[in-house]
N, C-alpha and C. Protein backbone atom coordinates (compact mmCIF):
# COMPACT_ATOMS: atom_id res chain seq x y z
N UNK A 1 15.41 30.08 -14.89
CA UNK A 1 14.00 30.27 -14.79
C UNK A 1 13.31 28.90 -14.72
N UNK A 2 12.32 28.44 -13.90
CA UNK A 2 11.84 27.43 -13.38
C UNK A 2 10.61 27.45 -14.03
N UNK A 3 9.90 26.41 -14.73
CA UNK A 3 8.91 26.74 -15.38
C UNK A 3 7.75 25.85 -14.42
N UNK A 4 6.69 25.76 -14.77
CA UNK A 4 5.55 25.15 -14.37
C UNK A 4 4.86 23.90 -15.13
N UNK A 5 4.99 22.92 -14.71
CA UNK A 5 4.21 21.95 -15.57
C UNK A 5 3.18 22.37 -15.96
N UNK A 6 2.53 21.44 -17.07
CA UNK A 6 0.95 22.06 -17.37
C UNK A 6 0.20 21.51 -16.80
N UNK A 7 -0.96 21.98 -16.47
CA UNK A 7 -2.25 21.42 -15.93
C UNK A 7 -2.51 20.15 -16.35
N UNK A 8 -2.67 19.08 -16.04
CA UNK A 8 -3.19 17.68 -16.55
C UNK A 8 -4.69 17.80 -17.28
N UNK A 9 -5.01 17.72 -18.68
CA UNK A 9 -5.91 17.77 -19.26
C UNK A 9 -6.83 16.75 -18.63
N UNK A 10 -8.10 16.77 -18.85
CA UNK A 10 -8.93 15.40 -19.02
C UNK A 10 -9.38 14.90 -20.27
N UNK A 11 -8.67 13.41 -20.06
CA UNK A 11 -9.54 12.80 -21.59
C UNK A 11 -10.61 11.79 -21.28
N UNK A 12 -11.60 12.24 -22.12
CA UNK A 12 -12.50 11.04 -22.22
C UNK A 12 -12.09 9.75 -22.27
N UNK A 13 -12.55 9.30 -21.44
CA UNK A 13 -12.17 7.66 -21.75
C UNK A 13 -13.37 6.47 -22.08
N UNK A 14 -13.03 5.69 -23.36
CA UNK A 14 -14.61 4.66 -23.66
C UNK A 14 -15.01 4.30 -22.79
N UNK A 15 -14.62 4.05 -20.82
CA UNK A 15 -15.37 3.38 -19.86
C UNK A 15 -16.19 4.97 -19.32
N UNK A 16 -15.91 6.10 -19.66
CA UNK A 16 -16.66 7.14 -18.66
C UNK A 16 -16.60 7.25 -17.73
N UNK A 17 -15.07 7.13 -17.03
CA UNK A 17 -14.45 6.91 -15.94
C UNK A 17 -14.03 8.19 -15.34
N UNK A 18 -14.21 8.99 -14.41
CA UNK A 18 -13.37 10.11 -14.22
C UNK A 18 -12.93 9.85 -12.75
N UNK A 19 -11.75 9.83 -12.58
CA UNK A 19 -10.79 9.58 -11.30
C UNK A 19 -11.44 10.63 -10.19
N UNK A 20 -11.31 11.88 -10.70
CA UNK A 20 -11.79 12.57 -9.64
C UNK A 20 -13.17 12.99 -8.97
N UNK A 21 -14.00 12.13 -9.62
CA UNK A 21 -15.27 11.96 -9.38
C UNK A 21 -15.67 10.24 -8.62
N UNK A 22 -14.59 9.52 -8.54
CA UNK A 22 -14.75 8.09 -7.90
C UNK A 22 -14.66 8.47 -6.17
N UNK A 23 -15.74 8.03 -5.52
CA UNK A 23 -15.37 8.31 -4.10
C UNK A 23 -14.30 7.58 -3.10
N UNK A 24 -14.34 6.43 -3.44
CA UNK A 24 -12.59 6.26 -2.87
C UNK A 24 -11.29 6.93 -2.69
N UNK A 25 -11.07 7.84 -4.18
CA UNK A 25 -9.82 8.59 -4.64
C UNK A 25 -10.28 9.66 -3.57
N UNK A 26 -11.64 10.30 -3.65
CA UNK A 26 -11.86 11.45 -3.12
C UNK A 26 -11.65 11.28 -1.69
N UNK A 27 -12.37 10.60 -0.99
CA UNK A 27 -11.69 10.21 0.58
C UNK A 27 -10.27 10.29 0.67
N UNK A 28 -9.81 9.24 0.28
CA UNK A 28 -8.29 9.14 -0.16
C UNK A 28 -7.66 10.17 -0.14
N UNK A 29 -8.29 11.34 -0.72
CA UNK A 29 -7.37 12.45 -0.76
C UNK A 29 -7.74 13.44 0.27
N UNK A 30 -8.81 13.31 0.59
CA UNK A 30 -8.98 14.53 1.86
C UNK A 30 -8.57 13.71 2.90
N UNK A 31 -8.28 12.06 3.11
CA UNK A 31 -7.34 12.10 4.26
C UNK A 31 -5.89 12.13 3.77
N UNK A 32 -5.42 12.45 3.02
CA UNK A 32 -4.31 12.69 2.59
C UNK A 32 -3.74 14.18 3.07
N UNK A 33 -4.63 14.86 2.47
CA UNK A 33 -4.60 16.43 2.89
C UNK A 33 -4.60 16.49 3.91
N UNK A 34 -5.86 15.70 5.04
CA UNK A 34 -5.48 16.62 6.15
C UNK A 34 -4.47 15.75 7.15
N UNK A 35 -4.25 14.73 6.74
CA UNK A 35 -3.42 14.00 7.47
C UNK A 35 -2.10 14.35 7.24
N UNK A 36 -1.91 15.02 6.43
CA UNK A 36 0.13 15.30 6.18
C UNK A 36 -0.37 16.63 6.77
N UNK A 37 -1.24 17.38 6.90
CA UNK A 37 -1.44 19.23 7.67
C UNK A 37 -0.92 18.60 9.22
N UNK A 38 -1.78 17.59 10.06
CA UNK A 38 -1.43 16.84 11.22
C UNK A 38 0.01 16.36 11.10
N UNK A 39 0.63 15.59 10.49
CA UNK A 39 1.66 14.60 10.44
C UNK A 39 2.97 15.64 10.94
N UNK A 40 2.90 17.19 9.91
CA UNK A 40 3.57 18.50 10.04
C UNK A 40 3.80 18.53 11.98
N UNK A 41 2.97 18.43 12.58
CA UNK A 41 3.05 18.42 14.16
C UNK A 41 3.59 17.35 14.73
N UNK A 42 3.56 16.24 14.86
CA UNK A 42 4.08 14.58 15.03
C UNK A 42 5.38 14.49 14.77
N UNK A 43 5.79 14.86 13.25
CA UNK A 43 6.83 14.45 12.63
C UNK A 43 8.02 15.94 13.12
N UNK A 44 7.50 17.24 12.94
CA UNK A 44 8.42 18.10 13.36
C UNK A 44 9.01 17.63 15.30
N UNK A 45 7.70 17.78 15.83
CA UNK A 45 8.14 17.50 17.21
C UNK A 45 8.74 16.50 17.82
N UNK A 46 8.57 15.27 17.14
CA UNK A 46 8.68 13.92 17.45
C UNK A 46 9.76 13.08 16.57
N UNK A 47 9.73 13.25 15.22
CA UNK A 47 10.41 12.90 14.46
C UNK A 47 9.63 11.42 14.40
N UNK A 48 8.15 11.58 14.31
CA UNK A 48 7.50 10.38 14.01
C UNK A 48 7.24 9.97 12.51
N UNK A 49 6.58 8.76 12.02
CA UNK A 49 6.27 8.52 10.98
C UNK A 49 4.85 8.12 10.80
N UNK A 50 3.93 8.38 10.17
CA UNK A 50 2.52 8.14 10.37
C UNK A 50 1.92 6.94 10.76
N UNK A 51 2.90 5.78 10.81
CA UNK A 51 2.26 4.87 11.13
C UNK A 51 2.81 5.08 12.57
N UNK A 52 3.85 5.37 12.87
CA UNK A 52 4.49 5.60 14.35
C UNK A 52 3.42 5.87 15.09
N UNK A 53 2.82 7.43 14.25
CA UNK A 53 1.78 7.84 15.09
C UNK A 53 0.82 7.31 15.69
N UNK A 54 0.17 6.45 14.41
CA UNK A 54 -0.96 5.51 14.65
C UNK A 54 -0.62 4.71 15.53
N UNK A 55 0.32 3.91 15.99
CA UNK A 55 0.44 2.75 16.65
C UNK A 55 0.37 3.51 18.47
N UNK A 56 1.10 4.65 18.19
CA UNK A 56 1.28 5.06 19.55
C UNK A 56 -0.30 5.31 20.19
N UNK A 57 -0.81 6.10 19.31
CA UNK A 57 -2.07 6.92 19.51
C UNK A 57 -3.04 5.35 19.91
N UNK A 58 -2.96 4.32 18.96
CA UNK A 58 -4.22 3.19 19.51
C UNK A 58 -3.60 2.61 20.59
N UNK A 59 -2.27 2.54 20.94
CA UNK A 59 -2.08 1.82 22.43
C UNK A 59 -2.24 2.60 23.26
N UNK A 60 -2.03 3.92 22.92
CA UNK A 60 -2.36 5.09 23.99
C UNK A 60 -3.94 5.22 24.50
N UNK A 61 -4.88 4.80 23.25
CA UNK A 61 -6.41 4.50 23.63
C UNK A 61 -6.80 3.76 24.32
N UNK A 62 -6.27 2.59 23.53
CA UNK A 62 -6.76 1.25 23.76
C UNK A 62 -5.93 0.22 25.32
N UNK A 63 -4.80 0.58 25.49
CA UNK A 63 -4.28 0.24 26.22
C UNK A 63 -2.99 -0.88 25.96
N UNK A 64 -2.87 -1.95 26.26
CA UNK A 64 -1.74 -2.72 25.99
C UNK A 64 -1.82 -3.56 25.00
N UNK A 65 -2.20 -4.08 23.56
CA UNK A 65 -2.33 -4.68 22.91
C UNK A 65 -1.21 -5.78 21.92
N UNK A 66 -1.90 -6.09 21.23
CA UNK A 66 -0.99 -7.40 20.61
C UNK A 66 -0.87 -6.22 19.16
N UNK A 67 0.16 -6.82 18.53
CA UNK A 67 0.56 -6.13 16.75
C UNK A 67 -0.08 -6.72 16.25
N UNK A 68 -0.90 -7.79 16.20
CA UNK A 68 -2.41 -8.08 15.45
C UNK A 68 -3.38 -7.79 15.70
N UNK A 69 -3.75 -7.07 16.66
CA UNK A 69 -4.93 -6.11 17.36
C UNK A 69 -4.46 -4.85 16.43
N UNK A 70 -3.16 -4.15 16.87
CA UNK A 70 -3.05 -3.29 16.26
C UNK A 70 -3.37 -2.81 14.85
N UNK A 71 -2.91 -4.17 13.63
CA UNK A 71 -3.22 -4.31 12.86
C UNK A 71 -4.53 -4.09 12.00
N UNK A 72 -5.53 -4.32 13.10
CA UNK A 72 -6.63 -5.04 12.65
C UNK A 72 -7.09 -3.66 12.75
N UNK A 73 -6.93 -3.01 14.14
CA UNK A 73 -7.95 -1.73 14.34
C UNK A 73 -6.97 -0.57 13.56
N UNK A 74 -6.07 -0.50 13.19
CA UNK A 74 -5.42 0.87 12.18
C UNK A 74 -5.86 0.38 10.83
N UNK A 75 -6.18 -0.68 10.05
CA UNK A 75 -6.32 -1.23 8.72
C UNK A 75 -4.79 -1.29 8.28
N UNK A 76 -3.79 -1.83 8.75
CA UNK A 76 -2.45 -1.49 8.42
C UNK A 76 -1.63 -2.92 8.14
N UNK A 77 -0.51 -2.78 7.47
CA UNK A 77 -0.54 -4.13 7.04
C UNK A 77 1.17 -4.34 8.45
N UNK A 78 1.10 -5.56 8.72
CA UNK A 78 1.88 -6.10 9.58
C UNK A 78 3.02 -5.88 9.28
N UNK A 79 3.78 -5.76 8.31
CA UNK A 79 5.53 -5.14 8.91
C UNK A 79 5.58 -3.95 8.24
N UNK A 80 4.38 -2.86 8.24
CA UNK A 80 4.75 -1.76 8.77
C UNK A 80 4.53 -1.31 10.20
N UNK A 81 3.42 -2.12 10.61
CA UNK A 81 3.18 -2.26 12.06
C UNK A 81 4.57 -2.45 12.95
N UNK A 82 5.02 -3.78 12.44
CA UNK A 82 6.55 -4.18 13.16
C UNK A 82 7.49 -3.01 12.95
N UNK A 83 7.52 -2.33 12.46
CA UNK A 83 8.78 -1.30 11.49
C UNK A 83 8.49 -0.51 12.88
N UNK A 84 7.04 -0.04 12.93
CA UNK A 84 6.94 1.50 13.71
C UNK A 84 6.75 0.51 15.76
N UNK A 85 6.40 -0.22 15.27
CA UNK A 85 6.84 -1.20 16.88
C UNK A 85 8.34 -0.90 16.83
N UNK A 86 9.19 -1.47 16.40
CA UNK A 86 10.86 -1.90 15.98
C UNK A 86 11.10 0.00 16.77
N UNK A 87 10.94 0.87 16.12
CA UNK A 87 11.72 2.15 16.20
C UNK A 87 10.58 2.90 17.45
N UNK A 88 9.60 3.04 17.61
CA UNK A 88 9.12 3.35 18.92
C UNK A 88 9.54 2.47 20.33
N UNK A 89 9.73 1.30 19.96
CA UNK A 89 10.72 0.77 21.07
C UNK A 89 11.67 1.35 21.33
N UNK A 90 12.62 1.53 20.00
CA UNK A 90 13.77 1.95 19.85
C UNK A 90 14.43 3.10 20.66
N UNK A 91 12.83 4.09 20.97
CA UNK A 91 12.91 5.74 21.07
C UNK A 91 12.41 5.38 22.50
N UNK A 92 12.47 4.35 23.33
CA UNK A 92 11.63 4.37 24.38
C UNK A 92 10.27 4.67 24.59
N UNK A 93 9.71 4.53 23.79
CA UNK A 93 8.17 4.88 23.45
C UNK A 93 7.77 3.70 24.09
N UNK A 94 7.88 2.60 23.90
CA UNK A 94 6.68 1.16 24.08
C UNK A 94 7.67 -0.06 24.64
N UNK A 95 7.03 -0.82 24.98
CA UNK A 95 7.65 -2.14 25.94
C UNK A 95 6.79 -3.03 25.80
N UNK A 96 7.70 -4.50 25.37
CA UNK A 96 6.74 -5.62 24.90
C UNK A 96 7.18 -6.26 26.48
N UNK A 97 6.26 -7.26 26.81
CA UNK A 97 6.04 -7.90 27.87
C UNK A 97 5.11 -9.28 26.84
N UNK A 98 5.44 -10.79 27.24
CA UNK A 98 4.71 -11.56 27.09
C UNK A 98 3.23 -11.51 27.36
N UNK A 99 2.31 -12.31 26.19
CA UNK A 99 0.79 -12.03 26.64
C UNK A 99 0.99 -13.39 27.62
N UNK A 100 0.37 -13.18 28.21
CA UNK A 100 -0.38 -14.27 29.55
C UNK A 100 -1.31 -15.24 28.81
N UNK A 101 -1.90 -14.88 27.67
CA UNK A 101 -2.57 -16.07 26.98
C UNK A 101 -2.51 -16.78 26.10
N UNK A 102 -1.10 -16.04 25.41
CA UNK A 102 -0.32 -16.75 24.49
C UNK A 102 0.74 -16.59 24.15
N UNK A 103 1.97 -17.03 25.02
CA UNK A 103 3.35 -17.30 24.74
C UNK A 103 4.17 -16.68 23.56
N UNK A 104 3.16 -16.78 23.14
CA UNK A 104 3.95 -16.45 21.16
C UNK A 104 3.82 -15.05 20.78
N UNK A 105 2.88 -14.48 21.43
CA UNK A 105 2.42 -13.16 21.37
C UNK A 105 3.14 -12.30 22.31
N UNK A 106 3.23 -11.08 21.90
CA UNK A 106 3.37 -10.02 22.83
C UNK A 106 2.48 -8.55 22.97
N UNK A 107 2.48 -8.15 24.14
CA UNK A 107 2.07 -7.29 24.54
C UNK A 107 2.71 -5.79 24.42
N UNK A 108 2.32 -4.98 23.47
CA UNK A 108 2.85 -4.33 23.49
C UNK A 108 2.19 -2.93 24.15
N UNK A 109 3.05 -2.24 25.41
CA UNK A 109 2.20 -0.98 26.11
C UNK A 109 3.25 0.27 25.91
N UNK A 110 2.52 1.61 26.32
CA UNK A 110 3.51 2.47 26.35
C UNK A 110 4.34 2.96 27.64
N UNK A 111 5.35 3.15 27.21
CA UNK A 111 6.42 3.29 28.94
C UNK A 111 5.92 4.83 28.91
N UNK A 112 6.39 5.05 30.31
CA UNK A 112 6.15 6.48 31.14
C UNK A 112 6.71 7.66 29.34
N UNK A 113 8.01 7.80 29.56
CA UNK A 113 8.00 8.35 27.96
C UNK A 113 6.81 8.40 26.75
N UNK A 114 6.55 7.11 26.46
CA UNK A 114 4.98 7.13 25.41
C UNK A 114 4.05 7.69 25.46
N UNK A 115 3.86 7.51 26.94
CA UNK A 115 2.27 8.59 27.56
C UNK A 115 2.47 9.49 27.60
N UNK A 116 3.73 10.05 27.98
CA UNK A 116 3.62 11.72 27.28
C UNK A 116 4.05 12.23 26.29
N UNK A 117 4.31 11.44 25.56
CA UNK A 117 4.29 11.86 24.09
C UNK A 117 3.03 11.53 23.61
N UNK A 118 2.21 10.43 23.88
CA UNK A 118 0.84 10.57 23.52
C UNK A 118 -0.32 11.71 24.17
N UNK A 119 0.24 12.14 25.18
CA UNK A 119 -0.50 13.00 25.82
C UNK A 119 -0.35 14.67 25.27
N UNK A 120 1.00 14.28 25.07
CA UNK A 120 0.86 15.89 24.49
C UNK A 120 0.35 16.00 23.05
N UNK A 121 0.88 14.56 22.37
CA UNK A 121 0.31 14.63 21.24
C UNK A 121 -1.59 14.35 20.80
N UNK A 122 -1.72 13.83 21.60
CA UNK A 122 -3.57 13.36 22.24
C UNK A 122 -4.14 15.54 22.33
N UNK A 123 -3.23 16.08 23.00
CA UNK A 123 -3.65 17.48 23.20
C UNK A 123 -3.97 18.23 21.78
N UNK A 124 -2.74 18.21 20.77
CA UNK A 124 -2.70 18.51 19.22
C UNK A 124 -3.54 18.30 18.70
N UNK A 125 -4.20 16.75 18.60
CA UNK A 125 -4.96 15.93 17.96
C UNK A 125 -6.09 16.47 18.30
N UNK A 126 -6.71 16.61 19.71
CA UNK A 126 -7.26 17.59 19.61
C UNK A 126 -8.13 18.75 19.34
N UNK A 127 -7.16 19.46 19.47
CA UNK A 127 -6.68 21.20 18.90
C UNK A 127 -6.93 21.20 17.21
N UNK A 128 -6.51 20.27 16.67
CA UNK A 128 -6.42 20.02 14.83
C UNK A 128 -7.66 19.56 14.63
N UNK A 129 -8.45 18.96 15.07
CA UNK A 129 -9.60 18.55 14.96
C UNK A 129 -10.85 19.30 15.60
N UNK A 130 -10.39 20.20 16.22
CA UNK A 130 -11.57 21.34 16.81
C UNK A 130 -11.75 22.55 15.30
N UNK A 131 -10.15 22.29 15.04
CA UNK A 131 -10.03 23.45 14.02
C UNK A 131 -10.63 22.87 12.30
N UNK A 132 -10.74 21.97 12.43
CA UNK A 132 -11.50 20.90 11.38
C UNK A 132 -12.95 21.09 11.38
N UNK A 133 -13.47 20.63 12.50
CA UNK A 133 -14.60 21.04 13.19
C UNK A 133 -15.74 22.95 13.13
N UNK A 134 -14.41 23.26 13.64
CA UNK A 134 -15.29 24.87 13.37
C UNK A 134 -14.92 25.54 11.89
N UNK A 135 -14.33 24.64 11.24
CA UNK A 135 -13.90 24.89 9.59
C UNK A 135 -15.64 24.61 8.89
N UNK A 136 -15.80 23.15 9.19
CA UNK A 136 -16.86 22.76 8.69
C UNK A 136 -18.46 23.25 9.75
N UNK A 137 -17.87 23.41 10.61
CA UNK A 137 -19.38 23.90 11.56
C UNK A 137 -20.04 22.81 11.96
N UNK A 138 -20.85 23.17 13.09
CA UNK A 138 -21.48 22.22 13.57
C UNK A 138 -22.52 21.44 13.03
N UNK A 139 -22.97 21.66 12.02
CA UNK A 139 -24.18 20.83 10.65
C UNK A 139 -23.66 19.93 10.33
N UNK A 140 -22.44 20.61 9.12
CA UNK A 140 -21.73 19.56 8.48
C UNK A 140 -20.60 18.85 9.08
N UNK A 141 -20.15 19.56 9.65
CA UNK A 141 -19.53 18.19 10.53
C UNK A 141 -20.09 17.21 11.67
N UNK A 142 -21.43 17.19 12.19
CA UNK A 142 -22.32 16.64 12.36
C UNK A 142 -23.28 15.31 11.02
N UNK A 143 -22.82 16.06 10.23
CA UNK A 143 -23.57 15.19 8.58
C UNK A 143 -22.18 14.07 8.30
N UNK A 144 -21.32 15.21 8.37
CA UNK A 144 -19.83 13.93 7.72
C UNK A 144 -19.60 12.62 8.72
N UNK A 145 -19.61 13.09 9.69
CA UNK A 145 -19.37 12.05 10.94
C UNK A 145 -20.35 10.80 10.62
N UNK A 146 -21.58 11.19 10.77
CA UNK A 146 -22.45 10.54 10.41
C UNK A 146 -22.55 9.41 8.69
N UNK A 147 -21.95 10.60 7.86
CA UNK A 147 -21.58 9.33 6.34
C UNK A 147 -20.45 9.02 6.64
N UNK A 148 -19.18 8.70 7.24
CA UNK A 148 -18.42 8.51 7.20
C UNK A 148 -18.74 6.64 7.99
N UNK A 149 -19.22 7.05 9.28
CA UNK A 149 -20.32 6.14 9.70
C UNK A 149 -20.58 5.08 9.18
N UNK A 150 -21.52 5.80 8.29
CA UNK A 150 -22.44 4.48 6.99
C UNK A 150 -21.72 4.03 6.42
N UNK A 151 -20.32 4.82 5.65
CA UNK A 151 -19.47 4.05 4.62
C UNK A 151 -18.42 3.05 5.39
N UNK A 152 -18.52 3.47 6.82
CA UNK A 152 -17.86 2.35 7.56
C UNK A 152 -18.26 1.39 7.18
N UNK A 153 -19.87 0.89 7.41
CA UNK A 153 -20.85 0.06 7.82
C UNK A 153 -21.13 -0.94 6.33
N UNK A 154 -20.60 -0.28 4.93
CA UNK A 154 -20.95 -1.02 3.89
C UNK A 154 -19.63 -1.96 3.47
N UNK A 155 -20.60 -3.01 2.93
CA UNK A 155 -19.45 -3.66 2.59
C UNK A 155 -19.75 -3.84 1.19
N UNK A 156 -18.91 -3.25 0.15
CA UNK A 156 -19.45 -3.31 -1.15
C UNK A 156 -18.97 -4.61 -1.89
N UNK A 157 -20.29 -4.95 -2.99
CA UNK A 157 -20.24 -6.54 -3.44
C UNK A 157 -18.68 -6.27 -4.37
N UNK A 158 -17.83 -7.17 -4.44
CA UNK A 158 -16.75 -7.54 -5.26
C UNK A 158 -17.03 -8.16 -6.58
């Protein structure tokens, strides 16, 4: 017989801190949620890894970029970047070619293979996000877009 942990109590704490009331954690976790509901599609079909995804999906946008471009526009730290470069190469997904403006750099684009795996996966993405969309309706997901926006836009004092 398999029992059930218990519910995690809450204790007061002398700072009046409650985790699940901090909006970081809370973002944090609704892209958590809905990003492993997505990842379920990527990872079954593809046998991708979320950053895999990411890297494919912004060269698939953006076009041929450097792994410090990449970097910069996923918020991702550089050798997990290299890791999911390293094994999407690996899978025939992407092809580095020298940058033309700096030797040291490379270019990394997606081969005929990539684009349609980004394409079909670009289709999902989607499909998961329409269904996000008519979850929340056209108000509030019109309102979230919009704070999500602003909290882009702040940069809070340290």
């Amino acid at each position: 017989m398999t029992q059930t942990p218990p519910s995690p109590q809450k204790n007061k704490t002398p700072y009046d801190f409650d985790l699940e009331d901090f909006l970081p954690f809370l973002l944090n976790q609704t892209a958590e949620v809905t990003g492993r509901a997505f990842q379920s599609i990527y990872r079954a079909r593809y046998g991708l890894t979320r950053t895999q995804w990411r890297v494919l999906a912004i060269i698939g946008r953006y076009g041929g970029l450097t792994g410090r471009a990449i970097c910069d526009i996923a918020h991702e730290e550089k050798t997990r970047v290299s890791r999911a470069v390293a094994a999407l190469e690996q899978e025939g997904l992407l092809s580095r070619t020298e940058s033309p403006e700096d030797k040291r750099a490379e270019i990394l684009s997606l081969t005929e293979k990539g684009q349609t795996v980004f394409a079909d996966l670009g289709r999902e993405a989607n499909a998961f996000d329409a269904r996000l969309k008519a979850a929340l309706g056209p108000e509030k997901d019109r309102q979230l877009r919009a704070i999500i926006a602003t909290l882009r836009e702040i940069e809070p004092d340290r």
